[in-house]
C-alpha atoms as a PDB file:
ATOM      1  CA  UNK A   1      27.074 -22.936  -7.508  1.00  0.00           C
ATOM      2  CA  UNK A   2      25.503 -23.500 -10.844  1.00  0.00           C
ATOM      3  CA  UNK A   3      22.222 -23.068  -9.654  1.00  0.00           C
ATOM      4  CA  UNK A   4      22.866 -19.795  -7.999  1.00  0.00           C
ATOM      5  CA  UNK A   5      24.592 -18.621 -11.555  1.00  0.00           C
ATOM      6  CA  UNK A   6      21.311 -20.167 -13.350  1.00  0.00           C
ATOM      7  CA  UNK A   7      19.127 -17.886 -10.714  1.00  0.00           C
ATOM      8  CA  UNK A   8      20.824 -15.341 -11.487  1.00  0.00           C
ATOM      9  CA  UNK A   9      20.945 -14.966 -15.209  1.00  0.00           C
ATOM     10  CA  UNK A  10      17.337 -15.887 -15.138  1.00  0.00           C
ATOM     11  CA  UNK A  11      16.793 -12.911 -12.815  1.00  0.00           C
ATOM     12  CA  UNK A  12      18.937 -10.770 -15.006  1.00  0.00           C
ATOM     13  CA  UNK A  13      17.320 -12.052 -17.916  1.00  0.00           C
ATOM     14  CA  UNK A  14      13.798 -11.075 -17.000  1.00  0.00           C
ATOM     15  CA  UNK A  15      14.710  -7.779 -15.911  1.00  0.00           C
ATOM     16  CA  UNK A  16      16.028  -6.492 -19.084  1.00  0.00           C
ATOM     17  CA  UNK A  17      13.822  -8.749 -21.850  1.00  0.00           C
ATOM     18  CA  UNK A  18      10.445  -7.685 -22.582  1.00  0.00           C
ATOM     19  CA  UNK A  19       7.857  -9.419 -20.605  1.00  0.00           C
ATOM     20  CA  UNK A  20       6.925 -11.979 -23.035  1.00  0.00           C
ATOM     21  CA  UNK A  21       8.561 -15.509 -21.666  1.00  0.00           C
ATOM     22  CA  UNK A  22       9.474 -17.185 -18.546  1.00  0.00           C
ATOM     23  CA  UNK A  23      11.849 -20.320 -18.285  1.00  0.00           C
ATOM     24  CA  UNK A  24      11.490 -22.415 -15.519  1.00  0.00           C
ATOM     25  CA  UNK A  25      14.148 -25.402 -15.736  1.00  0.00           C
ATOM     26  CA  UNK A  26      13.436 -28.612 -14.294  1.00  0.00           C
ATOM     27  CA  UNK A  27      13.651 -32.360 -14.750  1.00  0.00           C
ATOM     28  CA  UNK A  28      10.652 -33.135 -17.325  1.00  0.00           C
ATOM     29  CA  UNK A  29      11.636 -30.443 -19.653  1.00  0.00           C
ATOM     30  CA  UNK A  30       9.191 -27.288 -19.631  1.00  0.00           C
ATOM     31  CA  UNK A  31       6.526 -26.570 -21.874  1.00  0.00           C
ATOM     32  CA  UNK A  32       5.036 -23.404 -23.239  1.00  0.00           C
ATOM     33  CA  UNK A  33       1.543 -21.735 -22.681  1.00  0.00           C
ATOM     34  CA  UNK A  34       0.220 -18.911 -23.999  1.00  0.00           C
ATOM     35  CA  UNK A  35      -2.127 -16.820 -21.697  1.00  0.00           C
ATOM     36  CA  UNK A  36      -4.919 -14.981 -23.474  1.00  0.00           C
ATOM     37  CA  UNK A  37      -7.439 -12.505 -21.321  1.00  0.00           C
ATOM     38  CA  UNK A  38     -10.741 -10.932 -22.662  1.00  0.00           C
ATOM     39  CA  UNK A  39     -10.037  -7.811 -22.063  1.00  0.00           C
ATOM     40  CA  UNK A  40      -6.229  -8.012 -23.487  1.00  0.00           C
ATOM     41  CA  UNK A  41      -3.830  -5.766 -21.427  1.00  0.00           C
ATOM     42  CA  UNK A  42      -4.121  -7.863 -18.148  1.00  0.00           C
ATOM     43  CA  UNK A  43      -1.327  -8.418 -15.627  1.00  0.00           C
ATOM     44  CA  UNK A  44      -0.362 -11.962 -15.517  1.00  0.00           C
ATOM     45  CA  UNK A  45       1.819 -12.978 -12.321  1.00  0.00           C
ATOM     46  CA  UNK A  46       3.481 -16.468 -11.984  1.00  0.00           C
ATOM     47  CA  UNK A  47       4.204 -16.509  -8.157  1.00  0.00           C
ATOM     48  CA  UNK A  48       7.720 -16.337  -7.579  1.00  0.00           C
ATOM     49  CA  UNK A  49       9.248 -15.956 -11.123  1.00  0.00           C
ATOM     50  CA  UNK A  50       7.435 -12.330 -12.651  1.00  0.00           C
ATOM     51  CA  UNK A  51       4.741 -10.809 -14.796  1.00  0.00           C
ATOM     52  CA  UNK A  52       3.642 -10.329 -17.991  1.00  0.00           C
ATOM     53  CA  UNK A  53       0.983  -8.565 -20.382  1.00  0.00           C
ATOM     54  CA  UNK A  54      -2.046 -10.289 -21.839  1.00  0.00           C
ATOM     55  CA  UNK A  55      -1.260 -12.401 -24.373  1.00  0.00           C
ATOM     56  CA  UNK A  56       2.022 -13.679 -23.075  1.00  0.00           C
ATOM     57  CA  UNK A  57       3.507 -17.160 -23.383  1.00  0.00           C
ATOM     58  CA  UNK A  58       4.693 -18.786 -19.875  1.00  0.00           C
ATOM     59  CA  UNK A  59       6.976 -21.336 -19.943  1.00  0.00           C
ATOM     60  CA  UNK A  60       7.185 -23.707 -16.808  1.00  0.00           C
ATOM     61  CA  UNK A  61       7.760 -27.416 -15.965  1.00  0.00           C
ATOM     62  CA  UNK A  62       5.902 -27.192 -12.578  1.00  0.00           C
ATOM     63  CA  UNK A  63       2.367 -25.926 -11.631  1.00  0.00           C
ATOM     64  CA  UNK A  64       2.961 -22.861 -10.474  1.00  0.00           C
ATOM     65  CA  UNK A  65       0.185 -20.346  -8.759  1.00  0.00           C
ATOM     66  CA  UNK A  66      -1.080 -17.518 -11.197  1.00  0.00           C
ATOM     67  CA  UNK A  67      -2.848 -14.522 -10.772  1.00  0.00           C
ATOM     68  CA  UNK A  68      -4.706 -12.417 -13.515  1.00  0.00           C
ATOM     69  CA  UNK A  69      -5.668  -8.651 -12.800  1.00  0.00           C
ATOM     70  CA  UNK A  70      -6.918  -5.608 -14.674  1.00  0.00           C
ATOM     71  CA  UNK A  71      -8.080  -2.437 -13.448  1.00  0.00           C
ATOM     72  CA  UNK A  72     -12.020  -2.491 -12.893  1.00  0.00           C
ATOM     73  CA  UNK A  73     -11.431  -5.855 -13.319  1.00  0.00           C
ATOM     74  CA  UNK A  74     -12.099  -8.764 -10.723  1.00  0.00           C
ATOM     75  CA  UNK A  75      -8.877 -10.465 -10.046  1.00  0.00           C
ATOM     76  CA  UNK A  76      -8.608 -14.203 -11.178  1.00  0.00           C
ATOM     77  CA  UNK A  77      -6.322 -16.791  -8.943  1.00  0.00           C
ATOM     78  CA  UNK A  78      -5.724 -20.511 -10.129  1.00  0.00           C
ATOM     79  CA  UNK A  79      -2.599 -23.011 -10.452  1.00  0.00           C
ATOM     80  CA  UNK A  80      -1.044 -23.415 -14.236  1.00  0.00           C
ATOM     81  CA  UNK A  81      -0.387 -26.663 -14.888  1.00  0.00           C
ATOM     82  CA  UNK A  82       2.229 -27.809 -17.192  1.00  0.00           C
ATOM     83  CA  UNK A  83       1.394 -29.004 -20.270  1.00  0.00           C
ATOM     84  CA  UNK A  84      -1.500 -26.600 -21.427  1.00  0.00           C
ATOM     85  CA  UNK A  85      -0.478 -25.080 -24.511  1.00  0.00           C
ATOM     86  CA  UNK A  86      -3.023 -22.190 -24.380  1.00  0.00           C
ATOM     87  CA  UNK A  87      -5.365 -20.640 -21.492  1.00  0.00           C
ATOM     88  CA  UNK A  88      -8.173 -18.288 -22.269  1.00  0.00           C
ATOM     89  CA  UNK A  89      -9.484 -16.025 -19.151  1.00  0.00           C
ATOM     90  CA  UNK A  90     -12.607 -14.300 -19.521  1.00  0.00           C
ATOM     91  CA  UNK A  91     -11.769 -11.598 -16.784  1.00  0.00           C
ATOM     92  CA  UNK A  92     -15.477 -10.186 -15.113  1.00  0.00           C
ATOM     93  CA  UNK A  93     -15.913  -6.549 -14.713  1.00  0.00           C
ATOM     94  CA  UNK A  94     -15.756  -5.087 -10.778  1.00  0.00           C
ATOM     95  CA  UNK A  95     -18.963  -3.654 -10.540  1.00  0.00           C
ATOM     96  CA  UNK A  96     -20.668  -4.224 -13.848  1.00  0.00           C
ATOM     97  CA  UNK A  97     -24.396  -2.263 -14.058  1.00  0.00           C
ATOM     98  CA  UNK A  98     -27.034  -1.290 -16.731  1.00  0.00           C
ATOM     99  CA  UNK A  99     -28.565   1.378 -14.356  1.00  0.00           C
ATOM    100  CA  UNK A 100     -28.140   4.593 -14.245  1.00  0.00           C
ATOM    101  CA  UNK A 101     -29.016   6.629 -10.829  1.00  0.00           C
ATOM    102  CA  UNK A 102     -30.346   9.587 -11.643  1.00  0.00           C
ATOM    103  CA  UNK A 103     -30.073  11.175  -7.914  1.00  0.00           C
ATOM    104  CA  UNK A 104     -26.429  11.204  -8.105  1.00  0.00           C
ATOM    105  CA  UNK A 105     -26.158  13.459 -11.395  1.00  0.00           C
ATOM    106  CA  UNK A 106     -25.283  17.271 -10.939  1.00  0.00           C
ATOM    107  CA  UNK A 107     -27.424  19.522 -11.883  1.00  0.00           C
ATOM    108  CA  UNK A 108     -26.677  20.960 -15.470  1.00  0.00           C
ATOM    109  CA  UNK A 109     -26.377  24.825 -15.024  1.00  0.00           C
ATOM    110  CA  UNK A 110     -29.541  26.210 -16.821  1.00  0.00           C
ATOM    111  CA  UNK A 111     -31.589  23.196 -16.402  1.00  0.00           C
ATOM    112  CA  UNK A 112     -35.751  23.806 -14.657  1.00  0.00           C
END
């Protein structure tokens, strides 16, 4: 019964607070991390539990499957572990190029 109540107010909780902090109780006591992305602005999900914007601090007493995503972005998937206090992501861009193709231009009206 108390654990149902505990679900619930947690649920509640992370609904209507910003999305800066997750609690996850358990036996060892949790500990916080903070999750930094290069770009900032990423979505950071903790399986299960809910999301949050790069930089956000996590806080979890179990390892607990995270993904990071940003649009153009390539998607990063790895297991938190408890007990890091911070986690920098260096998030790789989708289809990064230097080139430029010139065949797929338009033509600029006026141009020879």
């Amino acid at each position: 019964m108390i654990r149902a109540g505990l679900i619930a107010l947690t649920a509640a909780a992370l609904l209507t607070a910003g999305c800066k902090t997750f609690d996850f109780v358990g036996s060892k006591g949790p500990t916080i991390t903070t999750v930094s992305t290069t770009p900032p602005g990423a979505l950071v999900t903790v399986e299960g539990f809910g999301e949050c914007l790069s930089p956000c601090t996590i806080e979890l007493d179990a390892p607990r499957n995270i993904t990071v995503a940003k649009a153009g972005y390539n998607p990063q998937r790895f297991v938190l572990e408890p007990g890091k206090k911070k986690v920098d992501i260096m998030l790789e861009l989708s289809a990064p190029t230097t080139d430029v193709d010139a065949d797929t231009l338009p033509d600029l009206p006026g141009a020879p």
